[in-house]
N, C-alpha and C. Protein backbone atom coordinates (compact mmCIF):
# COMPACT_ATOMS: atom_id res chain seq x y z
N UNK A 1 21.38 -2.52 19.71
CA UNK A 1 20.51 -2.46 18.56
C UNK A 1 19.43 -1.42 18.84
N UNK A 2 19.36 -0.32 17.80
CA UNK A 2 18.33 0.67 18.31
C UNK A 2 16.76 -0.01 17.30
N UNK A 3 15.70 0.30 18.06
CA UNK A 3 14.70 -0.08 17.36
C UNK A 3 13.68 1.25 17.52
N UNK A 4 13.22 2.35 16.17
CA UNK A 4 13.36 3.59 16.39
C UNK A 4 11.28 3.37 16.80
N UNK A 5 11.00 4.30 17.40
CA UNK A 5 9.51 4.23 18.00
C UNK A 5 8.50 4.44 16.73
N UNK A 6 8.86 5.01 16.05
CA UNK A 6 8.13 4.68 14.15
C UNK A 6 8.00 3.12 14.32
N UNK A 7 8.65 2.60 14.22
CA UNK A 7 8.63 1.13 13.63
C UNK A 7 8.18 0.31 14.75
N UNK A 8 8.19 0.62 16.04
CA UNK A 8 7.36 0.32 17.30
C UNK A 8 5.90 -0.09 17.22
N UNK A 9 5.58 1.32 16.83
CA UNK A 9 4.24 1.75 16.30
C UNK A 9 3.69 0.78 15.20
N UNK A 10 4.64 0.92 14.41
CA UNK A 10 3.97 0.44 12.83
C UNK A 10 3.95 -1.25 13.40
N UNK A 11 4.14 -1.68 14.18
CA UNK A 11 4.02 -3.73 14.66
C UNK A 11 3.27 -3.55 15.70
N UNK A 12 2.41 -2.63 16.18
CA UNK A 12 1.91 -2.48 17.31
C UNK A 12 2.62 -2.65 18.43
N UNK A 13 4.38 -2.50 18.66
CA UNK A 13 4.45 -3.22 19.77
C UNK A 13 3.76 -2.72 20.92
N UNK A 14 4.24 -3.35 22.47
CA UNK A 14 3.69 -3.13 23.66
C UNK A 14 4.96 -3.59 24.12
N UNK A 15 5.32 -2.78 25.45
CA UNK A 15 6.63 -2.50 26.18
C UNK A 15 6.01 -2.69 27.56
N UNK A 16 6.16 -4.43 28.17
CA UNK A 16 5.91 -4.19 29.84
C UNK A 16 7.31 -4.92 30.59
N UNK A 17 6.88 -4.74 32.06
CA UNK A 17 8.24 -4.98 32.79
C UNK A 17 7.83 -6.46 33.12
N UNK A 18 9.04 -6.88 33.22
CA UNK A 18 9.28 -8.68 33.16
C UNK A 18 8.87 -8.97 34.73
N UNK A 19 8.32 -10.02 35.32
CA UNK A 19 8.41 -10.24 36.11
C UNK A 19 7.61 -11.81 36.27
N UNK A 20 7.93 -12.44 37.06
CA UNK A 20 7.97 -13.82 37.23
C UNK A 20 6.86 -14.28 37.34
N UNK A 21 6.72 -15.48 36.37
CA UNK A 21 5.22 -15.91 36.02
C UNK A 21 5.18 -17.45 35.15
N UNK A 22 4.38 -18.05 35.94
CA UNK A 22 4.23 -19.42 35.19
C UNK A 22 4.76 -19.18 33.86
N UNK A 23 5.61 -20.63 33.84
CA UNK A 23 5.44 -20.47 31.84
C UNK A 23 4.72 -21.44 31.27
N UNK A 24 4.25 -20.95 30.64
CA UNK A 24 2.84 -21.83 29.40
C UNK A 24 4.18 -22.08 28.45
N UNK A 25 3.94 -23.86 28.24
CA UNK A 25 4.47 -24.22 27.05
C UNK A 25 3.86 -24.44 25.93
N UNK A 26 2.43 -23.94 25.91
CA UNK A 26 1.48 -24.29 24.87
C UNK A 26 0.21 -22.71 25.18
N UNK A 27 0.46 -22.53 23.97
CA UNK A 27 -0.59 -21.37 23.76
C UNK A 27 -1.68 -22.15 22.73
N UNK A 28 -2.93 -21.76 23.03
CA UNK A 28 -3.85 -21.83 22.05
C UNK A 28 -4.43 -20.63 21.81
N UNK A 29 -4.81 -20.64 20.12
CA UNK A 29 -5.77 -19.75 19.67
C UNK A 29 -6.10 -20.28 18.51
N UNK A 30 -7.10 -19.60 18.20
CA UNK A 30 -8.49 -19.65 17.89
C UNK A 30 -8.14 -19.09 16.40
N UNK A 31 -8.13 -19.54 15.28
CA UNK A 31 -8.29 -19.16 13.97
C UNK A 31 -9.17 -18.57 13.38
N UNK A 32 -9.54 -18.10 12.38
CA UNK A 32 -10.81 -18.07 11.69
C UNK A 32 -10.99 -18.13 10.32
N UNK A 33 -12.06 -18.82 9.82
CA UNK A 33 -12.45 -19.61 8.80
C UNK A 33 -14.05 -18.49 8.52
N UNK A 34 -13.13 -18.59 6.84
CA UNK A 34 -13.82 -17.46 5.81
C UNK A 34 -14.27 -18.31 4.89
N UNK A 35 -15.84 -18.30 4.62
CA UNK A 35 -16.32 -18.43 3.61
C UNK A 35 -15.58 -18.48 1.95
N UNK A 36 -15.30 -19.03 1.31
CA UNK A 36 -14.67 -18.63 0.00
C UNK A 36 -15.92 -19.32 -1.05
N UNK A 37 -15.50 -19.35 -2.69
CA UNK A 37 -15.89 -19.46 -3.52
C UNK A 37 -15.84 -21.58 -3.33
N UNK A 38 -17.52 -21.61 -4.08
CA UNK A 38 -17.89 -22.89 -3.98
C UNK A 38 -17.53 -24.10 -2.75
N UNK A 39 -18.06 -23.57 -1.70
CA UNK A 39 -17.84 -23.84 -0.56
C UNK A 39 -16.64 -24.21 0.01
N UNK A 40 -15.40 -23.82 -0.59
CA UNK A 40 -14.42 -24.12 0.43
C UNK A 40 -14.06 -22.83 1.42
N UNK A 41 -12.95 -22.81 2.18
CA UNK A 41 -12.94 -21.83 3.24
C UNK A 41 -11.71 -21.66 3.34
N UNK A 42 -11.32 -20.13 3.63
CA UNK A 42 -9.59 -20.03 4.24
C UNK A 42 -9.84 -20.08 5.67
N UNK A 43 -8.59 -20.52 5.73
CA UNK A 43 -8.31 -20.77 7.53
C UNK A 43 -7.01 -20.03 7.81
N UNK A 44 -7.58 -18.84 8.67
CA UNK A 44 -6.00 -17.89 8.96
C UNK A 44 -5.97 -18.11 10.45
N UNK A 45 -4.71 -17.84 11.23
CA UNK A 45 -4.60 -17.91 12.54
C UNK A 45 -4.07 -16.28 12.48
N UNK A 46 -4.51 -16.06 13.73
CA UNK A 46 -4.12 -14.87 14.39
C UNK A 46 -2.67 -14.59 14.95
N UNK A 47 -2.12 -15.70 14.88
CA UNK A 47 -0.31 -15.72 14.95
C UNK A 47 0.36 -16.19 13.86
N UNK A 48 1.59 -16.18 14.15
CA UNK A 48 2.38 -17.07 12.77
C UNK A 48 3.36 -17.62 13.27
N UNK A 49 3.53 -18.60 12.49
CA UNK A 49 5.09 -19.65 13.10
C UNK A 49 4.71 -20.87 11.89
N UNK A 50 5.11 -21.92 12.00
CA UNK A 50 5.56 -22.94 11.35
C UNK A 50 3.82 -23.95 11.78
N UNK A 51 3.47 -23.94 10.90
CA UNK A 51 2.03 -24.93 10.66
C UNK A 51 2.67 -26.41 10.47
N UNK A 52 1.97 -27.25 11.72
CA UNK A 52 2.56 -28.52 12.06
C UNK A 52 0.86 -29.34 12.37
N UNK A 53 1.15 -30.36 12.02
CA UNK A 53 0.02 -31.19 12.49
C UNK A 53 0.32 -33.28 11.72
N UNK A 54 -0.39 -34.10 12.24
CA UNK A 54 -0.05 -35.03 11.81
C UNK A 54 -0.87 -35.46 10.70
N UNK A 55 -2.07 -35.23 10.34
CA UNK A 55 -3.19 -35.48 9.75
C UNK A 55 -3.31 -34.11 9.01
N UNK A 56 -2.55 -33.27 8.73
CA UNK A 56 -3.63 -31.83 7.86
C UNK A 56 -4.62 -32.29 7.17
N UNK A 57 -6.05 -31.48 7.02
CA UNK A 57 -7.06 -31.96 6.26
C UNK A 57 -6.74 -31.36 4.73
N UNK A 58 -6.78 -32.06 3.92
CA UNK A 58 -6.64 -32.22 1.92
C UNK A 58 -8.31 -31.21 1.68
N UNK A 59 -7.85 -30.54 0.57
CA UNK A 59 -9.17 -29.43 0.54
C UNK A 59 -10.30 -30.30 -0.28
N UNK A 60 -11.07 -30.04 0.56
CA UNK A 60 -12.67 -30.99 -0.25
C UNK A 60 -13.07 -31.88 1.13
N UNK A 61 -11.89 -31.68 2.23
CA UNK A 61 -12.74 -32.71 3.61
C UNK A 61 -13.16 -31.92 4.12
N UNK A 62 -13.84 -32.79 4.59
CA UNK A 62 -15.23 -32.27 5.98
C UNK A 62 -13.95 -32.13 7.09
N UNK A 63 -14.29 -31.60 8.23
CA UNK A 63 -13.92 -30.58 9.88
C UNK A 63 -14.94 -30.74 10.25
N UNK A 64 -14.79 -30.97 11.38
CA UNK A 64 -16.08 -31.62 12.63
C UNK A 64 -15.83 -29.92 13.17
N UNK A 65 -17.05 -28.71 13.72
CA UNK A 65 -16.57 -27.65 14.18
C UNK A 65 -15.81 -28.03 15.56
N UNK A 66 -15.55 -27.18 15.99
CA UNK A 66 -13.84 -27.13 17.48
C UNK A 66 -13.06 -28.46 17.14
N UNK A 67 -12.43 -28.85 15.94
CA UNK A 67 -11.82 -29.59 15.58
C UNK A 67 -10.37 -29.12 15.32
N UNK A 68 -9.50 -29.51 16.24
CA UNK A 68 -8.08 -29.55 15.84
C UNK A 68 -7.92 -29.68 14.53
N UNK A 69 -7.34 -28.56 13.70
CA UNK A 69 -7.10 -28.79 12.68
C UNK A 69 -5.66 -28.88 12.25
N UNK A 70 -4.51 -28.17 12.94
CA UNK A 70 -3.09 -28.04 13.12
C UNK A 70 -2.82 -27.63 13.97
N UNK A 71 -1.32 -27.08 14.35
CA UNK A 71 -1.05 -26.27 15.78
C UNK A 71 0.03 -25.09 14.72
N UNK A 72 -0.28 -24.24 14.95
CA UNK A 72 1.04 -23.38 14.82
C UNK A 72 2.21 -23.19 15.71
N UNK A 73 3.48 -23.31 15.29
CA UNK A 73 5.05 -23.52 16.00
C UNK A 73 5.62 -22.21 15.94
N UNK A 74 5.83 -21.36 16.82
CA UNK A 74 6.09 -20.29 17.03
C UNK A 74 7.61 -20.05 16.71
N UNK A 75 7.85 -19.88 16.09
CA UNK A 75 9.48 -19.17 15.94
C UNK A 75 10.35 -17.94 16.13
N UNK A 76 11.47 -17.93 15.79
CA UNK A 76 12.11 -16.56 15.77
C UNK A 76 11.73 -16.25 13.82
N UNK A 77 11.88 -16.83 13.09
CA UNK A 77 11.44 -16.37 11.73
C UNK A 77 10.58 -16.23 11.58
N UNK A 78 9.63 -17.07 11.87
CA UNK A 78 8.33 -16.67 11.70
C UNK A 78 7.84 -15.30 12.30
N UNK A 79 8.32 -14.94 13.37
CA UNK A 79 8.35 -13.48 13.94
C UNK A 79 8.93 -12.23 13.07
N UNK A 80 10.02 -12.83 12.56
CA UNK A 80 10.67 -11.79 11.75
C UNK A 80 9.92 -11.66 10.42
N UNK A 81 9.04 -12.77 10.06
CA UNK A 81 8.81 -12.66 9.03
C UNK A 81 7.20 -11.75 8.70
N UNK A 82 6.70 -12.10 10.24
CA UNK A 82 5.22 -11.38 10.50
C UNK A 82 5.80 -10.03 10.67
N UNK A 83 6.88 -9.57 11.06
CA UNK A 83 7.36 -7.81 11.30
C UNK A 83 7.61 -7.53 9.94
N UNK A 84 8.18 -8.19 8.98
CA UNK A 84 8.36 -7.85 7.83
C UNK A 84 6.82 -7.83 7.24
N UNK A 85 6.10 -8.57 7.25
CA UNK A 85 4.71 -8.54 6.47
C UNK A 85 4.13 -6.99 6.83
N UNK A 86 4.20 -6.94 8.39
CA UNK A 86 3.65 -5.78 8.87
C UNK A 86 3.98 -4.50 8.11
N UNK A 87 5.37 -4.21 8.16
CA UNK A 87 6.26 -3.07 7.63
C UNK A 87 6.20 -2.87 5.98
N UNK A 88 5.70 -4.26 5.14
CA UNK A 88 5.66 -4.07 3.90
C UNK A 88 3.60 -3.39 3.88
N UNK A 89 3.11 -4.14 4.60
CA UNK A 89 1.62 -3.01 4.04
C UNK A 89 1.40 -2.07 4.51
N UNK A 90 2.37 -1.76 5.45
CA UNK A 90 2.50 0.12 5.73
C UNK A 90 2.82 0.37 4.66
N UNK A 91 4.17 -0.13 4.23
CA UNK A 91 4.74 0.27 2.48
C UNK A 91 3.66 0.55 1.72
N UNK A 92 3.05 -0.33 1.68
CA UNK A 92 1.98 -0.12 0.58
C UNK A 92 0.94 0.42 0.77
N UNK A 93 0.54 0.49 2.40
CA UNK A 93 -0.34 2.01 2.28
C UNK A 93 -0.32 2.81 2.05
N UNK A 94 1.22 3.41 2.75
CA UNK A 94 2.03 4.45 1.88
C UNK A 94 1.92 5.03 1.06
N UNK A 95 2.14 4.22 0.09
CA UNK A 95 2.29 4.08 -1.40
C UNK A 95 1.40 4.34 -2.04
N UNK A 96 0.04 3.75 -1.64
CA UNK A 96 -1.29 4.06 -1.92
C UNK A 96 -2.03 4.98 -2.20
N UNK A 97 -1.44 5.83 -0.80
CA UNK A 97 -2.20 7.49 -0.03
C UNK A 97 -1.43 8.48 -1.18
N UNK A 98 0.28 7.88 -1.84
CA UNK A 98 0.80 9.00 -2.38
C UNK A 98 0.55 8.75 -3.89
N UNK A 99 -0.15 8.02 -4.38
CA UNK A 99 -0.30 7.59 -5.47
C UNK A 99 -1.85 8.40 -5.90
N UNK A 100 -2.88 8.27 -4.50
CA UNK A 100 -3.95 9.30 -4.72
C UNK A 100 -3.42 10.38 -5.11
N UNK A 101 -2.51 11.07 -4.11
CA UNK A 101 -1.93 12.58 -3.98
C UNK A 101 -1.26 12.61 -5.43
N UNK A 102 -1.09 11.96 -5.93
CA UNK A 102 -0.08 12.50 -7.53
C UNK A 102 -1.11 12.70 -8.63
N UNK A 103 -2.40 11.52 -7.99
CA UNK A 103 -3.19 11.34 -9.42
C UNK A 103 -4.05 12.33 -9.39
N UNK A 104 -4.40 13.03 -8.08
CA UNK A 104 -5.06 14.71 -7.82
C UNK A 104 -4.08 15.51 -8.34
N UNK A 105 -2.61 15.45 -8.19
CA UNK A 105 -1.92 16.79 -8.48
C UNK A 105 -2.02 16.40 -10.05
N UNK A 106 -1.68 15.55 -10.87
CA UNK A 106 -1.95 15.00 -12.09
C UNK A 106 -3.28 15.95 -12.95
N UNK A 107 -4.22 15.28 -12.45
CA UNK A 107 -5.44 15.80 -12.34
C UNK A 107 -5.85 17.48 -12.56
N UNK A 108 -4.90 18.38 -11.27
CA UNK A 108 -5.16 19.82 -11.58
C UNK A 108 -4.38 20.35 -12.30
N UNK A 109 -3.13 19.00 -12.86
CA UNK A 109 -1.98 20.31 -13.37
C UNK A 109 -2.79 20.02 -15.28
N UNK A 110 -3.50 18.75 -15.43
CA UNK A 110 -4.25 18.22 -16.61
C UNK A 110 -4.91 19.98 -17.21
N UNK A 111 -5.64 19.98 -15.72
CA UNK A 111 -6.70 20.88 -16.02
C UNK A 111 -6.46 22.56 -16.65
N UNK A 112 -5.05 22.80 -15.58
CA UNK A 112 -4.59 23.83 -15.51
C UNK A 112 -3.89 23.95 -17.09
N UNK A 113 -3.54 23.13 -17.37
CA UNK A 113 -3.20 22.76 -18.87
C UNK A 113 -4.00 22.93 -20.19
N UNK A 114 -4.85 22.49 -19.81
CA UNK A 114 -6.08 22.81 -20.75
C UNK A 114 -6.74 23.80 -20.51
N UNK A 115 -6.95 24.99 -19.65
CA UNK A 115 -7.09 26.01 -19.85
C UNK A 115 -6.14 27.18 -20.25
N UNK A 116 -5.19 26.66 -20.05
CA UNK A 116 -3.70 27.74 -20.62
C UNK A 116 -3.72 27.29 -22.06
N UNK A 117 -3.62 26.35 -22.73
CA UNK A 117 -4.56 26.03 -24.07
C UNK A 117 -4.96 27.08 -24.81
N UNK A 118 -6.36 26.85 -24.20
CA UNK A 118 -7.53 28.02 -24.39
C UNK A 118 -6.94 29.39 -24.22
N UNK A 119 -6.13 29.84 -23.33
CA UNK A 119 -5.72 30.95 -23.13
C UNK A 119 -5.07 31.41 -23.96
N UNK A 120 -3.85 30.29 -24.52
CA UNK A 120 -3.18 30.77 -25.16
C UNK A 120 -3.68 31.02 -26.70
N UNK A 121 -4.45 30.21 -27.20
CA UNK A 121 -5.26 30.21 -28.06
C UNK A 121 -6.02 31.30 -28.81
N UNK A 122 -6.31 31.85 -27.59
CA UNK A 122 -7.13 33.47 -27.44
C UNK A 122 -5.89 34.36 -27.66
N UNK A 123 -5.25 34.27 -27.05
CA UNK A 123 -4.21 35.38 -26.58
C UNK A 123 -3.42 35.01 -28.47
N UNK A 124 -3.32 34.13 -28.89
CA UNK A 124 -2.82 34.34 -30.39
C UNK A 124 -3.98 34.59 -31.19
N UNK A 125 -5.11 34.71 -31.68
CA UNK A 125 -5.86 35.63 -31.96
C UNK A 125 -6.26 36.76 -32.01
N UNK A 126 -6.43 37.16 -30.72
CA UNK A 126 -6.27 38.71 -30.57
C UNK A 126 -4.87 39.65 -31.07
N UNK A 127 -3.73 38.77 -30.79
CA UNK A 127 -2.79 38.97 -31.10
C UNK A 127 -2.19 39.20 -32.31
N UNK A 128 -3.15 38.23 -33.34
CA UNK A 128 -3.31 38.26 -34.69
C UNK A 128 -3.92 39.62 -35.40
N UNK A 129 -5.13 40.00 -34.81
CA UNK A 129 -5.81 40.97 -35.29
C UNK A 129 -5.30 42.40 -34.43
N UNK A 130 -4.06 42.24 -33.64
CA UNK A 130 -3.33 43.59 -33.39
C UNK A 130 -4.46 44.08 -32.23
N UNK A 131 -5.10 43.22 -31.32
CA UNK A 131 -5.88 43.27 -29.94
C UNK A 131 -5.05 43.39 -28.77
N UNK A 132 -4.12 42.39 -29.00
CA UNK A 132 -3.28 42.05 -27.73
C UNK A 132 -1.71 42.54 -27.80
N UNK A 133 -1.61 42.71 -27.10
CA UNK A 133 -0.14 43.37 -27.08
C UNK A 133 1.11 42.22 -27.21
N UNK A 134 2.38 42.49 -27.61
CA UNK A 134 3.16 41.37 -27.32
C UNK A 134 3.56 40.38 -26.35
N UNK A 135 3.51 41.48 -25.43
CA UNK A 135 3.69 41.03 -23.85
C UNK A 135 2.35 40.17 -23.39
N UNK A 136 1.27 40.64 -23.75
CA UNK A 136 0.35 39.76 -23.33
C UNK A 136 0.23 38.26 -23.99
N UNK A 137 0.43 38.57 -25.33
CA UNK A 137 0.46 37.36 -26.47
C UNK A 137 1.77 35.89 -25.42
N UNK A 138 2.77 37.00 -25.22
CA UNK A 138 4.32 36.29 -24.42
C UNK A 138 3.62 35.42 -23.26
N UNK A 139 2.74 36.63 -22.70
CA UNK A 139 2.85 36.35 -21.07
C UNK A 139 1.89 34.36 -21.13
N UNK A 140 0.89 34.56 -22.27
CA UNK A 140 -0.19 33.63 -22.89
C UNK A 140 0.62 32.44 -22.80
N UNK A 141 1.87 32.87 -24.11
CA UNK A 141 2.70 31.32 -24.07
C UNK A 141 2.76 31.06 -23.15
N UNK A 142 3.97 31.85 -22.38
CA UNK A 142 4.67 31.17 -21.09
C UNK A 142 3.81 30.32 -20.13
N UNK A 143 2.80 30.84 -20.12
CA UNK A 143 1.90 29.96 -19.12
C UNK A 143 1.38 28.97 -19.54
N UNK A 144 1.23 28.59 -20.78
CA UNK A 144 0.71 27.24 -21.33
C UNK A 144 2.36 26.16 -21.38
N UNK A 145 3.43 26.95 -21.43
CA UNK A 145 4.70 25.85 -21.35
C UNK A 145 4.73 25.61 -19.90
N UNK A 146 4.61 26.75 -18.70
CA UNK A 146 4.80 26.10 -17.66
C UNK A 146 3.34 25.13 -17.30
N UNK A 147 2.55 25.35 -17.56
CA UNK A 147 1.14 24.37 -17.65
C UNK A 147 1.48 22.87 -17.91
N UNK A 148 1.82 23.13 -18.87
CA UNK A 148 2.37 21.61 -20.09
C UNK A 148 3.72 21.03 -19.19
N UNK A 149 4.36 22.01 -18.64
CA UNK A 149 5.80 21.31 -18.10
C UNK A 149 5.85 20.44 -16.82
N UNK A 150 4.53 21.17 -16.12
CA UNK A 150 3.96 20.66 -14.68
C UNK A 150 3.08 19.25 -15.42
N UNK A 151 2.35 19.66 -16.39
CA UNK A 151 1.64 18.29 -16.07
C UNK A 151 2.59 16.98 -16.62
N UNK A 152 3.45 17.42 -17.90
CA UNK A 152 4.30 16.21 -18.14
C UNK A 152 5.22 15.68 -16.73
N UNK A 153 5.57 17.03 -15.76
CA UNK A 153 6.37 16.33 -14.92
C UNK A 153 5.59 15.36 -13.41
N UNK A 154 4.13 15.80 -13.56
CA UNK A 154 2.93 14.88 -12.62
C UNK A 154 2.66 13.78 -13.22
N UNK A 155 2.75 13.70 -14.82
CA UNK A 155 2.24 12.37 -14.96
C UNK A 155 3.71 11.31 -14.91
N UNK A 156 4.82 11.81 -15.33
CA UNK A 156 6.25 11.05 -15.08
C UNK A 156 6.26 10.64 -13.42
N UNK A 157 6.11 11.57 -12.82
CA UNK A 157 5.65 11.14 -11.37
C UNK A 157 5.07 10.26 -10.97
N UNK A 158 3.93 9.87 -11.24
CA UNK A 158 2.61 9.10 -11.21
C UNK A 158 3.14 7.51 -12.03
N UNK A 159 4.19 7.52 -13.18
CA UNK A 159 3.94 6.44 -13.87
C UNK A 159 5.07 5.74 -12.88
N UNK A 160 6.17 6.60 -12.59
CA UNK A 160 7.42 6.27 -12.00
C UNK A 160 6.56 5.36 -10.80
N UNK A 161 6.16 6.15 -10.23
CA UNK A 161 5.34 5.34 -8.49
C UNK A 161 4.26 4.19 -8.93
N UNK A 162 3.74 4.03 -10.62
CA UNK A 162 2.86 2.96 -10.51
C UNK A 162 3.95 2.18 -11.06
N UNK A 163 5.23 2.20 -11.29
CA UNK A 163 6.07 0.81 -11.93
C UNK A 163 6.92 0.43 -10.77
N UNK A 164 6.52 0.87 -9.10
CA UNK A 164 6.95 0.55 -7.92
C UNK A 164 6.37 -0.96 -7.81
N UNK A 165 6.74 -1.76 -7.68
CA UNK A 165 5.96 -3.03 -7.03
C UNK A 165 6.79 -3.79 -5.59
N UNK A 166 6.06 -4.37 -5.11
CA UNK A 166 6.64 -5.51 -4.07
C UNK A 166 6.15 -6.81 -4.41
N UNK A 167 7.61 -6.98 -4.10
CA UNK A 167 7.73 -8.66 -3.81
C UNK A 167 6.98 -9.44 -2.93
N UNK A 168 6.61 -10.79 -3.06
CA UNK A 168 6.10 -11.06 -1.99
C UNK A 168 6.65 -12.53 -1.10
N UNK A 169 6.13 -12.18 0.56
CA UNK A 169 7.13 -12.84 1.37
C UNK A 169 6.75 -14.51 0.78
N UNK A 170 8.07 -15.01 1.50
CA UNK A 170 7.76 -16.46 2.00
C UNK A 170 6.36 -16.90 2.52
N UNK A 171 5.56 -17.68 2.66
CA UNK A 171 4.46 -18.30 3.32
C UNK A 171 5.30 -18.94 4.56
N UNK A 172 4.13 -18.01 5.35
CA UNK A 172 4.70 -19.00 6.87
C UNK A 172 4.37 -20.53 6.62
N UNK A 173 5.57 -21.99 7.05
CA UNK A 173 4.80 -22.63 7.05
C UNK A 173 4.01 -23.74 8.10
């Protein structure tokens, strides 16, 4: 199974050499608990696996602080499923950074558009009163169709990449 060093990167992995060492059958860590709206709180852990406990607390109870609140159960899915979480908000950073980049190119081809407009505008006036030559009157169009052709094909661009969406995963549980 090849696993290519892009995608290494993008899960943070870390690559060390094995060598013989107590095994811990129990890891602890340390969660953290966010303030939310009308005093309740999220509680995220810094790992993922299968949320187990005998008592979970029902939202509206009191937690004594350093209070066992669950244990998280480490899995092989739950692993696969935190590499997948990982790899989807690269996606969507991605996605993000190129969605700026279209709505700037959007943006100058708008502009570039609306001054070929104007140009052309002029350039059939003068053209009218026997100022401008044919070729210039020509050269006027052409540049307001390729103007107009760029920006219809930036904003088709732009709508195509905002009707992209993702799905979203399973909840570890």
């Amino acid at each position: 199974m090849s696993f290519p060093m892009e995608q290494q990167w993008a899960i943070r992995m870390k690559l060390a050499v094995a060598e013989k060492a107590p095994f811990r059958r129990r890891v602890e860590s340390t969660g953290q608990v966010v303030p939310a709206f009308r005093h309740y709180a999220v509680v995220a852990s810094s790992i993922s696996g299968i949320l187990a406990g005998e008592s979970l607390p029902r939202v509206g109870q009191r937690v004594k602080k350093d209070s066992l609140i669950a244990q998280v159960l480490d899995s092989p899915e739950a692993q696969s499923l935190a590499t997948a979480r990982a790899m989807l908000e690269i996606e969507k950073a991605r996605l993000e950074a190129e969605k700026r980049d279209l709505t700037e190119k959007t943006n100058e081809a708008r502009a570039r558009m609306l001054l070929a407009i104007l140009e052309a505008d002029h350039a059939q006036r003068l053209f009218d009163r026997k100022a401008y030559s044919l070729n210039q009157y020509q050269r006027a169009q052409h540049e307001l169709k390729v103007a107009e052709t760029d920006y219809d094909s930036a904003k088709r661009q732009l709508e195509a990449l905002g009707a992209i969406t993702f799905g979203e995963l399973p909840e570890s549980r």
